[in-house]
C-alpha atoms as a PDB file:
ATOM      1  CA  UNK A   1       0.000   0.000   0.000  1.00  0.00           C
ATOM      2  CA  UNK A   2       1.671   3.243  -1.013  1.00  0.00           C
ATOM      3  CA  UNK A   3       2.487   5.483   2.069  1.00  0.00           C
ATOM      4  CA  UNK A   4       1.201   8.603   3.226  1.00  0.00           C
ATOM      5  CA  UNK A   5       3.633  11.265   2.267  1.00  0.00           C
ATOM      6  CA  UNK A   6       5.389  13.670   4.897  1.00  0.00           C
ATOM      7  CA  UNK A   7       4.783  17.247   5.123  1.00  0.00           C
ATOM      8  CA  UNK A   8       6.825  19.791   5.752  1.00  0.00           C
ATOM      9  CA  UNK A   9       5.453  23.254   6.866  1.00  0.00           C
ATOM     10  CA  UNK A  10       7.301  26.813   6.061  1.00  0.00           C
ATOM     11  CA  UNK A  11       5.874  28.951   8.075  1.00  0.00           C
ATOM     12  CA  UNK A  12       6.380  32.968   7.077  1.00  0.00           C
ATOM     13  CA  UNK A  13       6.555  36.190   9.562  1.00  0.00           C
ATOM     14  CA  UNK A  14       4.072  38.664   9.870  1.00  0.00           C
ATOM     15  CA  UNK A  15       3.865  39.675  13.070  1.00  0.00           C
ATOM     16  CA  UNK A  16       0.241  39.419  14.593  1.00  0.00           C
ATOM     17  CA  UNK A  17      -1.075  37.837  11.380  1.00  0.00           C
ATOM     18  CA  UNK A  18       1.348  35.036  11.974  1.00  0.00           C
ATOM     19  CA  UNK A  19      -1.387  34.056  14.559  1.00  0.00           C
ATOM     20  CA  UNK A  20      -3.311  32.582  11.321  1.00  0.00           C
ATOM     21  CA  UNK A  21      -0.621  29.823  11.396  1.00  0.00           C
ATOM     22  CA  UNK A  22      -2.032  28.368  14.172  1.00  0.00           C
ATOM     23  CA  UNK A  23      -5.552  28.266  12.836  1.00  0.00           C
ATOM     24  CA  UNK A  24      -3.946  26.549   9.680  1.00  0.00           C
ATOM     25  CA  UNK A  25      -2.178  24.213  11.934  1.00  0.00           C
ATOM     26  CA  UNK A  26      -5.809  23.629  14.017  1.00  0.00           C
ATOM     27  CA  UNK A  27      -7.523  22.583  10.919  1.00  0.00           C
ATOM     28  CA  UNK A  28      -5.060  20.338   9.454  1.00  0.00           C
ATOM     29  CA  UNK A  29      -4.493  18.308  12.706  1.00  0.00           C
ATOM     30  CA  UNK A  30      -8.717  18.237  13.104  1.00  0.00           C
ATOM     31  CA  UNK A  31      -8.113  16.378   9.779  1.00  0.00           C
ATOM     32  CA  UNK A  32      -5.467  13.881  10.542  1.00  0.00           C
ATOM     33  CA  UNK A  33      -1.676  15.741   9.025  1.00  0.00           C
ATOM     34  CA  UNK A  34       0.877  16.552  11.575  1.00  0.00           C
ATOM     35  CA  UNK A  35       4.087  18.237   9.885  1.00  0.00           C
ATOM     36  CA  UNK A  36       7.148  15.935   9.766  1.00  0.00           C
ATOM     37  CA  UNK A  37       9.491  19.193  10.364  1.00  0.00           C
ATOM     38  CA  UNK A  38       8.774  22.706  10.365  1.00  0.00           C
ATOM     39  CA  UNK A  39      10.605  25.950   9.249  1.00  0.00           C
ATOM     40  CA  UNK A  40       9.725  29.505  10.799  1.00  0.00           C
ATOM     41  CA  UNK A  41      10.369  33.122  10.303  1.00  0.00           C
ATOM     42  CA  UNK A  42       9.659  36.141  13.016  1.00  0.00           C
ATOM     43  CA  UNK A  43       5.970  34.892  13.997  1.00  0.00           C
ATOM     44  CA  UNK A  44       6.172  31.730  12.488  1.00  0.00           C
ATOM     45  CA  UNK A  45       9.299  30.959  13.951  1.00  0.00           C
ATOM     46  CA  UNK A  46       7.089  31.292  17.337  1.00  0.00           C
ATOM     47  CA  UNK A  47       4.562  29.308  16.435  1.00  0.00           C
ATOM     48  CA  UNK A  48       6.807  26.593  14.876  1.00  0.00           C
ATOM     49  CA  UNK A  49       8.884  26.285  18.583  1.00  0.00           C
ATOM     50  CA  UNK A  50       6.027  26.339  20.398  1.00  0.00           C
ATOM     51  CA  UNK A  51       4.204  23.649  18.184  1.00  0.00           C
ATOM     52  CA  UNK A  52       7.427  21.379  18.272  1.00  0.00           C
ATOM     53  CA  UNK A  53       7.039  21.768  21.943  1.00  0.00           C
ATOM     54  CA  UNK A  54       4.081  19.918  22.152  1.00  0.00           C
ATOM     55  CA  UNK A  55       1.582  22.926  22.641  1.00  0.00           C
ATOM     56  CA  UNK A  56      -1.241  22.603  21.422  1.00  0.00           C
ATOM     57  CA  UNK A  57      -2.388  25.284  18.804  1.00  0.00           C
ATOM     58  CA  UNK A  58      -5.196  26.678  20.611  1.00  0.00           C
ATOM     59  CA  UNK A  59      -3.364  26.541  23.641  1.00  0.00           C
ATOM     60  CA  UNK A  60      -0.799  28.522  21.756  1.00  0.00           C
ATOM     61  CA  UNK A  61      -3.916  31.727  21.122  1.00  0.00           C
ATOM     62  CA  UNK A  62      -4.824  31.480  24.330  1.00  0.00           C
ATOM     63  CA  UNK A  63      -1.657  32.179  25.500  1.00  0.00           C
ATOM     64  CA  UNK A  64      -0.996  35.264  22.897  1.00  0.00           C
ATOM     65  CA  UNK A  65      -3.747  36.638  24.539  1.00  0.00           C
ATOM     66  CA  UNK A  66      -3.308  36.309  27.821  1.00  0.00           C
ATOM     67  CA  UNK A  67       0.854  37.037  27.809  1.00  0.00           C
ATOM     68  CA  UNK A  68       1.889  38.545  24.375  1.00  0.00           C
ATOM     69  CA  UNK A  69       0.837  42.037  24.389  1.00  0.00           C
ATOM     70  CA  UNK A  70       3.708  44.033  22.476  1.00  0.00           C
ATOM     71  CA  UNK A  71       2.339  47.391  23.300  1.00  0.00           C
ATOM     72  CA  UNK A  72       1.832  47.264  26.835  1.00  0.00           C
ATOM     73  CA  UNK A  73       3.566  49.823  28.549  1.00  0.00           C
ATOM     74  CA  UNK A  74       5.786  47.190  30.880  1.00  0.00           C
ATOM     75  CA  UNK A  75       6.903  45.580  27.859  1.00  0.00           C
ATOM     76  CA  UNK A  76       8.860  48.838  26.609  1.00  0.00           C
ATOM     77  CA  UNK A  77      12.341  48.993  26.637  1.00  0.00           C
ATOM     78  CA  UNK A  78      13.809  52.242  26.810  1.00  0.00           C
ATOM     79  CA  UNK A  79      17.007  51.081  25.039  1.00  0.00           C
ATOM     80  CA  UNK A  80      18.121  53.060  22.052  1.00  0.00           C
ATOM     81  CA  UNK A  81      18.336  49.628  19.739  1.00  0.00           C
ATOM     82  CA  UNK A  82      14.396  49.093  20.260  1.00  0.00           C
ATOM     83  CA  UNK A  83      11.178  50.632  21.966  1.00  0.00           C
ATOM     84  CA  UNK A  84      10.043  46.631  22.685  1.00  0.00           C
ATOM     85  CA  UNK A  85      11.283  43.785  24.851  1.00  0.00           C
ATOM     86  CA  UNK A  86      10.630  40.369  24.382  1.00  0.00           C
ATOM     87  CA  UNK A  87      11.422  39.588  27.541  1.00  0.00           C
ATOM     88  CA  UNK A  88       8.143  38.068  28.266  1.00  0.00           C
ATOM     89  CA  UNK A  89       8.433  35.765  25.497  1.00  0.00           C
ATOM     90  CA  UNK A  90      11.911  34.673  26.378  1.00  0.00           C
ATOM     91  CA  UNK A  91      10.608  33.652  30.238  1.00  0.00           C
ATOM     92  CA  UNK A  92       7.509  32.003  28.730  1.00  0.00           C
ATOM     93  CA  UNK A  93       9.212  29.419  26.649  1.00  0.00           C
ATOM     94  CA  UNK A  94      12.017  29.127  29.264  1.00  0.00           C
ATOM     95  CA  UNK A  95       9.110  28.244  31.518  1.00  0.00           C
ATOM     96  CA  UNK A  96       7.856  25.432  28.892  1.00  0.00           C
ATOM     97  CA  UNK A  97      10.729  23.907  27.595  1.00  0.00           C
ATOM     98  CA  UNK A  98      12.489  21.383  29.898  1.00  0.00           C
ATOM     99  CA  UNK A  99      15.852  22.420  28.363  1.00  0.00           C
ATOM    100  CA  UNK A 100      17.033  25.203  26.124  1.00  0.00           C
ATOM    101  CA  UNK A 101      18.010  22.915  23.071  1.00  0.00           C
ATOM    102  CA  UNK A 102      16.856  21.508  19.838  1.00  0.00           C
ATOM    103  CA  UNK A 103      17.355  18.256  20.650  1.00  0.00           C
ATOM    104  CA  UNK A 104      14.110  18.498  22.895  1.00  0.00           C
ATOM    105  CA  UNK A 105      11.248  19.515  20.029  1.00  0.00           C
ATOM    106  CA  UNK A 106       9.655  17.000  19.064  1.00  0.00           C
ATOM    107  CA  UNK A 107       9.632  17.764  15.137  1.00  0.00           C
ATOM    108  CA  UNK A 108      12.923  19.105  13.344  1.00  0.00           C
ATOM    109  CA  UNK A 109      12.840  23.085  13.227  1.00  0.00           C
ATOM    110  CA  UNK A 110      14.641  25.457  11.219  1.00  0.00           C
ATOM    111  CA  UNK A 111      14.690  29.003  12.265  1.00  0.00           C
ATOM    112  CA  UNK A 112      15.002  31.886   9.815  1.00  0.00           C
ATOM    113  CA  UNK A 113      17.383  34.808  11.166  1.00  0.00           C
ATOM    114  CA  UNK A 114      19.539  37.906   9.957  1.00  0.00           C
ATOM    115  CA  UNK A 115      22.477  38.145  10.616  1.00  0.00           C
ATOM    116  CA  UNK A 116      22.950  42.024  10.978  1.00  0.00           C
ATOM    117  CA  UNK A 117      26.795  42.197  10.978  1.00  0.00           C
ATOM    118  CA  UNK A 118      27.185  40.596   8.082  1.00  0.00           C
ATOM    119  CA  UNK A 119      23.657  41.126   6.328  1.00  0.00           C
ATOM    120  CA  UNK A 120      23.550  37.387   5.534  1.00  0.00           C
ATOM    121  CA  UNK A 121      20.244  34.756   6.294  1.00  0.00           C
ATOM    122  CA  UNK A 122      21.127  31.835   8.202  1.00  0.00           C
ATOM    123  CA  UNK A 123      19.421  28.657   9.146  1.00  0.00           C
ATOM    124  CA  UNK A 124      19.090  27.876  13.045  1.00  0.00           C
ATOM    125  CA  UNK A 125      18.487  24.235  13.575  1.00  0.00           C
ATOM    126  CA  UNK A 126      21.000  23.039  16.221  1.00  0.00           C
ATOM    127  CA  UNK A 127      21.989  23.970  19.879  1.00  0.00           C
ATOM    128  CA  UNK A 128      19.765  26.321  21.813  1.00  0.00           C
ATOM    129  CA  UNK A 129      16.852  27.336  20.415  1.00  0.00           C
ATOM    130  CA  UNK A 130      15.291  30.409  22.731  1.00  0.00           C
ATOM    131  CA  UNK A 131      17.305  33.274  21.377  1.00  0.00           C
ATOM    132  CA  UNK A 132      16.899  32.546  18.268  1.00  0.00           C
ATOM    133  CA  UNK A 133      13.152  32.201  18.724  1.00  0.00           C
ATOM    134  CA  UNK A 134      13.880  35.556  19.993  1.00  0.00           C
ATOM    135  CA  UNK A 135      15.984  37.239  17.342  1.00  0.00           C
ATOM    136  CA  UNK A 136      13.866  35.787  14.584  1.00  0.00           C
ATOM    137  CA  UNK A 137      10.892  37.806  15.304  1.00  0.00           C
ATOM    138  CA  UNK A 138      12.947  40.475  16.368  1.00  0.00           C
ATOM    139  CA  UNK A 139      11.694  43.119  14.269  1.00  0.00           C
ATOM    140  CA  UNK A 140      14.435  46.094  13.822  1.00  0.00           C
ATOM    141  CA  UNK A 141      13.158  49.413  15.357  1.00  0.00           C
ATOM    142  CA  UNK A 142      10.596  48.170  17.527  1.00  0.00           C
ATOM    143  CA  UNK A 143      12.671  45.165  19.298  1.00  0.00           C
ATOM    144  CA  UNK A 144      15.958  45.552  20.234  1.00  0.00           C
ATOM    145  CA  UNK A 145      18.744  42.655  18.808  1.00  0.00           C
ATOM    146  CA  UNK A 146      19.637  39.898  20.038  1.00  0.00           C
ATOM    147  CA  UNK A 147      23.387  39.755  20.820  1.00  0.00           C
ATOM    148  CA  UNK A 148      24.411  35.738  20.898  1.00  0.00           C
ATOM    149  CA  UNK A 149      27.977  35.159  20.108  1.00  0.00           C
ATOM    150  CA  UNK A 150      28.775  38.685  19.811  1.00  0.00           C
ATOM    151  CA  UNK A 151      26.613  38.661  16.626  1.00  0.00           C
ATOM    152  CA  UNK A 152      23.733  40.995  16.365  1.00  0.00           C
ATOM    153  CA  UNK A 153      20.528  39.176  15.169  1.00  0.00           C
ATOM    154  CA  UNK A 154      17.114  39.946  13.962  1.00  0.00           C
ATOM    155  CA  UNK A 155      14.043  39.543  12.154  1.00  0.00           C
ATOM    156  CA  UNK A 156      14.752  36.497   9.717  1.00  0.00           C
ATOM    157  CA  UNK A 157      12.157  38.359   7.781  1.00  0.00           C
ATOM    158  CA  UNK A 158      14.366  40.910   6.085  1.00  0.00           C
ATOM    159  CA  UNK A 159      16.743  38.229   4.472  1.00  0.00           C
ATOM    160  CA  UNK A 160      14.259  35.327   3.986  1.00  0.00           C
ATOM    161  CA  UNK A 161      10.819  35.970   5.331  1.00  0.00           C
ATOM    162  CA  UNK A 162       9.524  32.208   4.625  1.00  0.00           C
ATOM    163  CA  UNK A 163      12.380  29.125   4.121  1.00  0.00           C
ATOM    164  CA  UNK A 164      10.800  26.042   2.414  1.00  0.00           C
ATOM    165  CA  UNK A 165      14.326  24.828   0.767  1.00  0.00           C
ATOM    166  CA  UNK A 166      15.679  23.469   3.998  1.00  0.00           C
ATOM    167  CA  UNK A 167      12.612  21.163   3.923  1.00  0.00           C
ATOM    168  CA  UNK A 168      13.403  19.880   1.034  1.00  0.00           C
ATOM    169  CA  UNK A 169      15.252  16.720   2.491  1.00  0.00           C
ATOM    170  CA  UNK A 170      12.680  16.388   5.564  1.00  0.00           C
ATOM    171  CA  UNK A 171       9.496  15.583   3.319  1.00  0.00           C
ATOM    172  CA  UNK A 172       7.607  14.535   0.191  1.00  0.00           C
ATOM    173  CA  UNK A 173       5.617  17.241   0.205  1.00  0.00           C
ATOM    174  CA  UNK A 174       6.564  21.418   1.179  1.00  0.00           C
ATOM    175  CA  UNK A 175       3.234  23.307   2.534  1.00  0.00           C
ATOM    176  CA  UNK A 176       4.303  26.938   2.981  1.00  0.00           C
ATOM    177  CA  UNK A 177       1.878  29.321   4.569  1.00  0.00           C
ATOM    178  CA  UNK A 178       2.923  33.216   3.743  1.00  0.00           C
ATOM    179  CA  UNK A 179       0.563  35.452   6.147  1.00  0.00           C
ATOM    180  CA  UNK A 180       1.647  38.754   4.212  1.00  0.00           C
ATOM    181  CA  UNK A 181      -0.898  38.673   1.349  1.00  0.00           C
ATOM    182  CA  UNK A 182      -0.543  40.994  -1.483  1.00  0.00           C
ATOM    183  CA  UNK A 183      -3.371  42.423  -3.151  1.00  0.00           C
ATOM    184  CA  UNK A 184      -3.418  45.204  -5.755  1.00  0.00           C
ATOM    185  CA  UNK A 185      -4.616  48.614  -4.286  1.00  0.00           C
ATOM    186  CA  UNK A 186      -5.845  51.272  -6.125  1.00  0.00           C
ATOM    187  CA  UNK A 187      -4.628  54.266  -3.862  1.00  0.00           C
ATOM    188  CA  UNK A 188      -2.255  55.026  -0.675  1.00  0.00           C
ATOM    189  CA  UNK A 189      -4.068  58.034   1.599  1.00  0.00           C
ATOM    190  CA  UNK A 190      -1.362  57.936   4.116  1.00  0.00           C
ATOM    191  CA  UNK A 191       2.172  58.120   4.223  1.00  0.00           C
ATOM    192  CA  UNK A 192       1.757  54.938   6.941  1.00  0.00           C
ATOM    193  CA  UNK A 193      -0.122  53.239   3.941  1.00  0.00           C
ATOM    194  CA  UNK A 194       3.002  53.887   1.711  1.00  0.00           C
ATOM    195  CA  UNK A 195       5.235  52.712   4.148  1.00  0.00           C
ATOM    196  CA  UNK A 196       3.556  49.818   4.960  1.00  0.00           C
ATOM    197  CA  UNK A 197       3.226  48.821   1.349  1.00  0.00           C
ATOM    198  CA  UNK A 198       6.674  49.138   0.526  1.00  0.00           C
ATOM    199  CA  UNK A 199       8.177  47.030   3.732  1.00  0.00           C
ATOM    200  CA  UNK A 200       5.299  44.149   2.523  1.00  0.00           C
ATOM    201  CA  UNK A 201       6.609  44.703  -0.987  1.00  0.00           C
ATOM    202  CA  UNK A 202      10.344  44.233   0.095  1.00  0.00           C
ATOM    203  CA  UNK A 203       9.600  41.079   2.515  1.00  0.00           C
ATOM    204  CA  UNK A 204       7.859  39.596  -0.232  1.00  0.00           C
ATOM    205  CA  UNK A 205      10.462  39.789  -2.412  1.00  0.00           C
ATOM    206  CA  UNK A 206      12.737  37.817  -0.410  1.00  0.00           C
ATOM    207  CA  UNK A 207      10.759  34.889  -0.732  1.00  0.00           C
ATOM    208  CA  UNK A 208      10.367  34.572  -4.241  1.00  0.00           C
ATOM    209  CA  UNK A 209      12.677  31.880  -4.874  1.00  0.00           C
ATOM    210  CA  UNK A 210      11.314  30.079  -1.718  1.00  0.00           C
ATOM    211  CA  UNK A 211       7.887  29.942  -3.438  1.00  0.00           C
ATOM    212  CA  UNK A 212       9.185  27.419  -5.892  1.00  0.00           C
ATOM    213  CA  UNK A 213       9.707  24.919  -3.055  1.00  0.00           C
ATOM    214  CA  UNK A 214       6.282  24.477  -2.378  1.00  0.00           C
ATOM    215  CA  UNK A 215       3.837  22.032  -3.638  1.00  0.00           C
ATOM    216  CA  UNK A 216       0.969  24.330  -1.626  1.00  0.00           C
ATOM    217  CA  UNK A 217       0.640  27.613  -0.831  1.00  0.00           C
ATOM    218  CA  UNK A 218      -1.729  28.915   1.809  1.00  0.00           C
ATOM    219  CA  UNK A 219      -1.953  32.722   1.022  1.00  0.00           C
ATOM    220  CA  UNK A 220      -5.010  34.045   3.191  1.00  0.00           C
ATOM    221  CA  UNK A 221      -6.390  37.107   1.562  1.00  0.00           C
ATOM    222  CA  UNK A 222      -7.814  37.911   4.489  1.00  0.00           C
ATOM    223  CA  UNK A 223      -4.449  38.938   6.353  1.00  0.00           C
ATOM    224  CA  UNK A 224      -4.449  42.220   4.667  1.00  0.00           C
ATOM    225  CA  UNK A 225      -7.182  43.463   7.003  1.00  0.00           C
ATOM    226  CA  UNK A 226      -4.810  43.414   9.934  1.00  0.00           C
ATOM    227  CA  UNK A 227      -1.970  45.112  11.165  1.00  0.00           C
ATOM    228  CA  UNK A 228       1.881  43.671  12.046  1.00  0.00           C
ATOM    229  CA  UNK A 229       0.801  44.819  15.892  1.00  0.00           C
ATOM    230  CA  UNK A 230      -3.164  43.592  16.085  1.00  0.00           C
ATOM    231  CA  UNK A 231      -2.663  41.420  18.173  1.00  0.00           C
ATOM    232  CA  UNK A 232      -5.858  42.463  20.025  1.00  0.00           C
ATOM    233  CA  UNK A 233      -7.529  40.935  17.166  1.00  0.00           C
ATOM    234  CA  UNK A 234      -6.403  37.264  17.235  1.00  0.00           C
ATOM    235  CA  UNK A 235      -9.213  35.615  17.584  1.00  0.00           C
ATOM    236  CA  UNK A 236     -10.506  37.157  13.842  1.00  0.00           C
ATOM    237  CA  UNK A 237      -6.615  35.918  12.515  1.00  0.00           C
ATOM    238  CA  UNK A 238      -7.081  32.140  13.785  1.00  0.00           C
ATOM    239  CA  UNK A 239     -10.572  32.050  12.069  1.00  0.00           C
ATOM    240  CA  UNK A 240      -9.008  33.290   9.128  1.00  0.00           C
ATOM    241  CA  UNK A 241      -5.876  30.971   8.840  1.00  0.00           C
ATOM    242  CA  UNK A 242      -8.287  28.172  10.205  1.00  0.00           C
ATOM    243  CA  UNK A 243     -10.836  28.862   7.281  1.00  0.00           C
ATOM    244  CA  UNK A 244      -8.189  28.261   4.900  1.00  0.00           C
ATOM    245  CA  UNK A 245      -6.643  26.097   6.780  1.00  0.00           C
ATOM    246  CA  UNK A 246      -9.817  23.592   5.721  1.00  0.00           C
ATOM    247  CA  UNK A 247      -9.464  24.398   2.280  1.00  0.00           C
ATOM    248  CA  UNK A 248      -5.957  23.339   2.354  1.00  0.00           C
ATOM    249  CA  UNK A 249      -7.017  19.806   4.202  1.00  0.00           C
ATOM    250  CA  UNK A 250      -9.387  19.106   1.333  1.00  0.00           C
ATOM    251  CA  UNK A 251      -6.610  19.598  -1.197  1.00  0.00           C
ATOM    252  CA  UNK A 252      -4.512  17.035   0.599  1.00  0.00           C
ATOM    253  CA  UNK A 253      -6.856  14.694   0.777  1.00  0.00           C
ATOM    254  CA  UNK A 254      -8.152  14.757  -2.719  1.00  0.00           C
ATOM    255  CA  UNK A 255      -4.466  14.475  -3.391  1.00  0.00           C
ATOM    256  CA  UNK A 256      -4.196  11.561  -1.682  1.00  0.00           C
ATOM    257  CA  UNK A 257      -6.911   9.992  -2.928  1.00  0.00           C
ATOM    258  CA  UNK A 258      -5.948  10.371  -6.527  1.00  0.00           C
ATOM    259  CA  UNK A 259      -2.142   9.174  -5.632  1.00  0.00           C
ATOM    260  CA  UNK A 260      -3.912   5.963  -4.012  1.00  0.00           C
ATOM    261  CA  UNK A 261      -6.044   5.561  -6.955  1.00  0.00           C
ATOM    262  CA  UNK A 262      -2.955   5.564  -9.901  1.00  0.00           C
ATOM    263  CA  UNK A 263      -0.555   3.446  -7.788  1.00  0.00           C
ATOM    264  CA  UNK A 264      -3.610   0.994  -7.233  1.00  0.00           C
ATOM    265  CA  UNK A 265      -4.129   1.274 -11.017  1.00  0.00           C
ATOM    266  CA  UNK A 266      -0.678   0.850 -11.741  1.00  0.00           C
ATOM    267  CA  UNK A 267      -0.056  -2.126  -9.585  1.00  0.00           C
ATOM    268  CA  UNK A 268      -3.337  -4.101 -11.335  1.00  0.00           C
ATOM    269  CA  UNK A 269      -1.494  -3.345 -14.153  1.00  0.00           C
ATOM    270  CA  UNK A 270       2.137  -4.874 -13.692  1.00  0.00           C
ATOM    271  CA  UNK A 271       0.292  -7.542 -11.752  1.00  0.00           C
ATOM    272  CA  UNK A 272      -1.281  -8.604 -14.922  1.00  0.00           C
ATOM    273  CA  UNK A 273       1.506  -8.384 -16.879  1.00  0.00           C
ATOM    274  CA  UNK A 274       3.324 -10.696 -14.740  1.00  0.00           C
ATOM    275  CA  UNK A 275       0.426 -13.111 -14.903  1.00  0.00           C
ATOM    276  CA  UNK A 276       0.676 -13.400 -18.601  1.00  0.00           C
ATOM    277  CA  UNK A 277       4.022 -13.631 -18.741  1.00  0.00           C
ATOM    278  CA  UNK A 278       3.979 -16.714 -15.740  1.00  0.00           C
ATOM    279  CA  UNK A 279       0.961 -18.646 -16.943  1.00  0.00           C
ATOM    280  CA  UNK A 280       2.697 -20.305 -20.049  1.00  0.00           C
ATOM    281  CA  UNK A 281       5.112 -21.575 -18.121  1.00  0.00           C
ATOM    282  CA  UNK A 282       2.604 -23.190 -15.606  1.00  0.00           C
ATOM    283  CA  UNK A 283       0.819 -24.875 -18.705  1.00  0.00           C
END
């Protein structure tokens, strides 16, 4: 019987809209896939720790909204390098992981970071895991970096905002889920719209080749109607990433149905090829 194939999940930044990953991850476990490794960048990075953890996705909301609230006035670090600290963060998964290593998640992760002093991406995926969590959705400006090794880090975003070519070797199949949708718009009334546009325009672009790596893309239109910072709105993001989410489970499974049916056609085939070919002899 031909085997179910292994997915591999690339999950992208986006700050609070990275909360639809969980929502996709919701639906497809409701419907039977579990990811056989998982990349993440910024948000997604988050969500891919605390998944590999072995925290449930709706556990993971609830716990947004109960301890991640960016713009709360004792999360603000007066430091010139950032207005944010992530401090909160860092003693929350301190708190849930029984040691501050890779070796301890329960599916392989890859973490998306920049390296700021040389300008470089690089791929996280051994030794200790929490500060780089930390720098990867370290978002220049409003969090400060993270200093490990005397090497400044930040948002894996600005270099590679989504890897799904270091799961090439980990699956059959590459599932990336980009939270930053872009949609044409016919006029900018703000100079925060312009802004905004541009930095989605410029993360987007460093994903492009990444794109090509995946056999689905999850793209939630819906995204666009929030905010890097909404996180006051998460409940509306998991619906949103769950909705589609759904859409994606049906896909698999229709794909898996089909793959079932041609290598049950296929084997009724050589199988009766072979017959012909042994009954002469038996005569």
């Amino acid at each position: 019987m031909k085997k179910r194939p292994m997915y591999g999940l690339a999950l992208s930044g986006g700050g609070a809209r990275g909360i639809a990953h969980l929502g996709v991850l919701t639906a497809l476990e409701e419907n039977g896939f579990r990811p056989s490794a998982i990349s993440g960048t910024s948000m997604g990075a988050m969500v891919a720790v605390g998944y590999a953890l072995g925290i449930p996705a709706r556990d993971m909301l609830r716990l947004i909204k109960k301890e991640i609230k960016p713009l709360h006035v004792s999360n603000i670090n007066w430091q010139k390098q950032g207005i944010f600290s992530l401090r909160k963060v860092e003693d929350l998964f301190r708190s849930l992981a029984i040691k501050d290593d890779f070796s301890i998640l329960k599916v392989p992760v890859f973490l998306s970071v920049t390296n700021l002093n040389s300008g470089q991406n690089e791929i996280i995926s051994k030794g200790k895991f929490i500060q780089y969590t930390l720098a990867s959705a370290s978002i220049p400006l409003l969090f400060h970096p993270v200093v490990i090794n005397g090497i400044y880090y930040v948002d894996g975003g600005l270099t590679k905002n989504m890897a799904a070519a270091v799961l090439k070797n980990q699956c059959n199949k590459i599932i990336g889920v980009h939270v930053n949708h872009i949609a044409e718009k016919s006029e900018f009334k703000r100079m925060k719209d312009i802004l905004s546009r541009s930095y989605h325009l410029a993360i987007y672009n460093t994903i492009r080749n990444e794109l090509g790596y995946c056999d689905y893309i999850v793209d939630p239109p819906g995204t666009r109607r929030y905010t890097t910072l909404d996180f006051n709105k998460a409940d509306e993001i998991f619906d949103v990433g769950y909705e589609e989410g759904q859409k994606l489970a049906l896909r698999l499974k229709a794909d898996e149905q089909a793959a079932r049916s041609r290598f049950s056609a296929g084997f009724k085939k050589s199988y009766q090829k072979i017959s012909r070919l042994i009954k002469p002899e038996q005569n």
